[in-house]
N, C-alpha and C. Protein backbone atom coordinates (compact mmCIF):
# COMPACT_ATOMS: atom_id res chain seq x y z
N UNK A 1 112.79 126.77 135.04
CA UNK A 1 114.10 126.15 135.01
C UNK A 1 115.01 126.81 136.04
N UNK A 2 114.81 128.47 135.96
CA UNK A 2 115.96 128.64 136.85
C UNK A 2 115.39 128.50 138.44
N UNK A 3 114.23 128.19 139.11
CA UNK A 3 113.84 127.53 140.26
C UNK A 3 114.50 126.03 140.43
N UNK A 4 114.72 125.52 139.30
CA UNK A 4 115.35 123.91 139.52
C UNK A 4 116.82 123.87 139.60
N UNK A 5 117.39 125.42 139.33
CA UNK A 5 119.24 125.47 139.17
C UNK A 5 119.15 126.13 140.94
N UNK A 6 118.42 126.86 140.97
CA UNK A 6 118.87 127.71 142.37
C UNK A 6 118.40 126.61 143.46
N UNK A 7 117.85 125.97 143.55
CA UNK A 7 117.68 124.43 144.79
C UNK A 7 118.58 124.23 145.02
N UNK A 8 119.56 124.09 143.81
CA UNK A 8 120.53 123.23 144.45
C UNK A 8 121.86 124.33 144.39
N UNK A 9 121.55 125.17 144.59
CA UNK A 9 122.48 126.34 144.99
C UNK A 9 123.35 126.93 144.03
N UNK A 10 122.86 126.87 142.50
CA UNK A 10 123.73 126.99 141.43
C UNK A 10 123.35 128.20 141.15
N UNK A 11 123.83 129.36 140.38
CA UNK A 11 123.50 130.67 140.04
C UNK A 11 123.24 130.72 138.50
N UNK A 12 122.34 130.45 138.00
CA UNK A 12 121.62 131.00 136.53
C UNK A 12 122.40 131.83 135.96
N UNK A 13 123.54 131.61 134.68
CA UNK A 13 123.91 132.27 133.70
C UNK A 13 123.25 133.00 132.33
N UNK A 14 122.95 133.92 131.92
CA UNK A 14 122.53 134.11 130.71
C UNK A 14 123.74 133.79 129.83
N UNK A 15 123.28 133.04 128.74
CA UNK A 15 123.86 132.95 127.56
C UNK A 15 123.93 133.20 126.42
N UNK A 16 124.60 133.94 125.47
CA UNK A 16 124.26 134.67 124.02
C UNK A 16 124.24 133.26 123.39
N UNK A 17 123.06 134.16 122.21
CA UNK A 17 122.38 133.41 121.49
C UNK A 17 123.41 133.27 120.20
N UNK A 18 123.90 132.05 120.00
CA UNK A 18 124.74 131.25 118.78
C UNK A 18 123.92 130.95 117.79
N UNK A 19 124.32 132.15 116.55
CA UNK A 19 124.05 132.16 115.11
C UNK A 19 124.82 131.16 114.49
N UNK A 20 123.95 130.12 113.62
CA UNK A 20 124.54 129.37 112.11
C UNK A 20 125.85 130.18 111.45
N UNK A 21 126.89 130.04 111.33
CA UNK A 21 127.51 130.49 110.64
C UNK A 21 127.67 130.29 108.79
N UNK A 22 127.49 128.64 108.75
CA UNK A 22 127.41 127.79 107.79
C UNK A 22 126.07 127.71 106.95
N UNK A 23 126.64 127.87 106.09
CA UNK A 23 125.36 127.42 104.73
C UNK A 23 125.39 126.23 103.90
N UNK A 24 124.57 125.87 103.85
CA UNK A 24 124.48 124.36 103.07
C UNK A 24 123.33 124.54 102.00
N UNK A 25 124.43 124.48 100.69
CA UNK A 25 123.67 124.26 99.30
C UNK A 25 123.10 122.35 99.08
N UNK A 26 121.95 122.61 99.75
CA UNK A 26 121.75 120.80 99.50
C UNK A 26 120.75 120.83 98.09
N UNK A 27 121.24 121.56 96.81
CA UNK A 27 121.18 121.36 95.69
C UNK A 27 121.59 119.93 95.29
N UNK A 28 121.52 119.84 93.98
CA UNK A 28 122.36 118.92 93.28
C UNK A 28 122.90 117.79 94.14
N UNK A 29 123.36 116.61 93.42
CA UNK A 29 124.07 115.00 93.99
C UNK A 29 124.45 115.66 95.61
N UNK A 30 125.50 116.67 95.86
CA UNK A 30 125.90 116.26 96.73
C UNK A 30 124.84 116.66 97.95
N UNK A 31 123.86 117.68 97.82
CA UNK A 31 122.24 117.84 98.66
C UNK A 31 121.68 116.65 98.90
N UNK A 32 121.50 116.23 97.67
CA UNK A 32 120.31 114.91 97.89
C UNK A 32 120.89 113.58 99.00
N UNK A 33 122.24 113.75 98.59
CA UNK A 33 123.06 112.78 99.63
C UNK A 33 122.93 112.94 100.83
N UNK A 34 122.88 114.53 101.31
CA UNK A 34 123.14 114.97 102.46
C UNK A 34 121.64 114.68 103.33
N UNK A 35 120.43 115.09 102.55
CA UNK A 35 119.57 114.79 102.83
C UNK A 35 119.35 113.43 102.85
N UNK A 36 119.42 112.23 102.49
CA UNK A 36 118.86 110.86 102.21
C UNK A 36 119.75 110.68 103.70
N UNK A 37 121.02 110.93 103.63
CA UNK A 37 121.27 110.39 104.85
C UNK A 37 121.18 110.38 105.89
N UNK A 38 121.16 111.82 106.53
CA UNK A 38 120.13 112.48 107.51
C UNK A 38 118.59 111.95 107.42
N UNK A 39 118.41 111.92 106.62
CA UNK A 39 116.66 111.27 106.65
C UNK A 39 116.63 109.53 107.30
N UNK A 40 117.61 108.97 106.93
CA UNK A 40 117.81 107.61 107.27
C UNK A 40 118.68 107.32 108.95
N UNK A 41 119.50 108.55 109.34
CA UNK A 41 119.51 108.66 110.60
C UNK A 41 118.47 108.88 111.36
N UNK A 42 117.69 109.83 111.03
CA UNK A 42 116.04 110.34 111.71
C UNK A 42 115.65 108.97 112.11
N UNK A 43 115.43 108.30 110.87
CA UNK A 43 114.27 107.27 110.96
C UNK A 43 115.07 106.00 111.91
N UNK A 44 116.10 105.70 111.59
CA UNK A 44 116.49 104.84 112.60
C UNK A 44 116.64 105.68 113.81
N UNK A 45 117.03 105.98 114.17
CA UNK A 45 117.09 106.95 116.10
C UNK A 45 115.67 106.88 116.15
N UNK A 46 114.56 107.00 115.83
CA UNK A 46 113.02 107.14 116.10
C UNK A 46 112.09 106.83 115.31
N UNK A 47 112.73 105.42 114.86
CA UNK A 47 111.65 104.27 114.48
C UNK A 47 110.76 104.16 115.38
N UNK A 48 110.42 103.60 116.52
CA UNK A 48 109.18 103.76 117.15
C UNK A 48 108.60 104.75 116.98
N UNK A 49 108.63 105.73 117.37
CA UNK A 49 108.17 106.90 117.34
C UNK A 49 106.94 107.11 116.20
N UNK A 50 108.00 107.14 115.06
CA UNK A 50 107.24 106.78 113.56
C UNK A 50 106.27 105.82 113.74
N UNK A 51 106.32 104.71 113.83
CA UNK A 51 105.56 103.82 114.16
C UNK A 51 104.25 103.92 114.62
N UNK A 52 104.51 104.59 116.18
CA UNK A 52 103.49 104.95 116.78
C UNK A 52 102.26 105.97 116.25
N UNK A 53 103.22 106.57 115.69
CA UNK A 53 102.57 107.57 114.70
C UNK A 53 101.49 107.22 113.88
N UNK A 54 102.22 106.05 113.04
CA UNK A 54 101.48 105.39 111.47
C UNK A 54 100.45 104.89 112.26
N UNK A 55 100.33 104.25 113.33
CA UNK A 55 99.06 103.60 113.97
C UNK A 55 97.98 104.68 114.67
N UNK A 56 98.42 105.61 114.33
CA UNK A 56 97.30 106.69 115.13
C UNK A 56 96.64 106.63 114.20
């Protein structure tokens, strides 16, 4: 990667590594929500994908 920044004459930064601060109890009603819906974003953004998959 940093051969593809310096071509074009850019100088390679290191960047610190960004820790989760946040915790998520996906216990109980309000978990399962959090999950079903995220699960139903997944699958629509990369329905094909899936797809392609099930036919392997």
């Amino acid at each position: 990667m940093n051969e593809k920044i310096q071509k074009y004459g850019v100088q390679p930064v290191s960047r610190p590594k960004i820790r989760a601060t946040k915790k998520l109890d996906l216990s109980g009603a309000y978990g399962q929500q959090i999950v079903r819906s995220e699960t139903k974003l997944v699958i629509r953004t990369h329905k094909n994908t899936f797809t392609k998959l099930a036919d392997m």
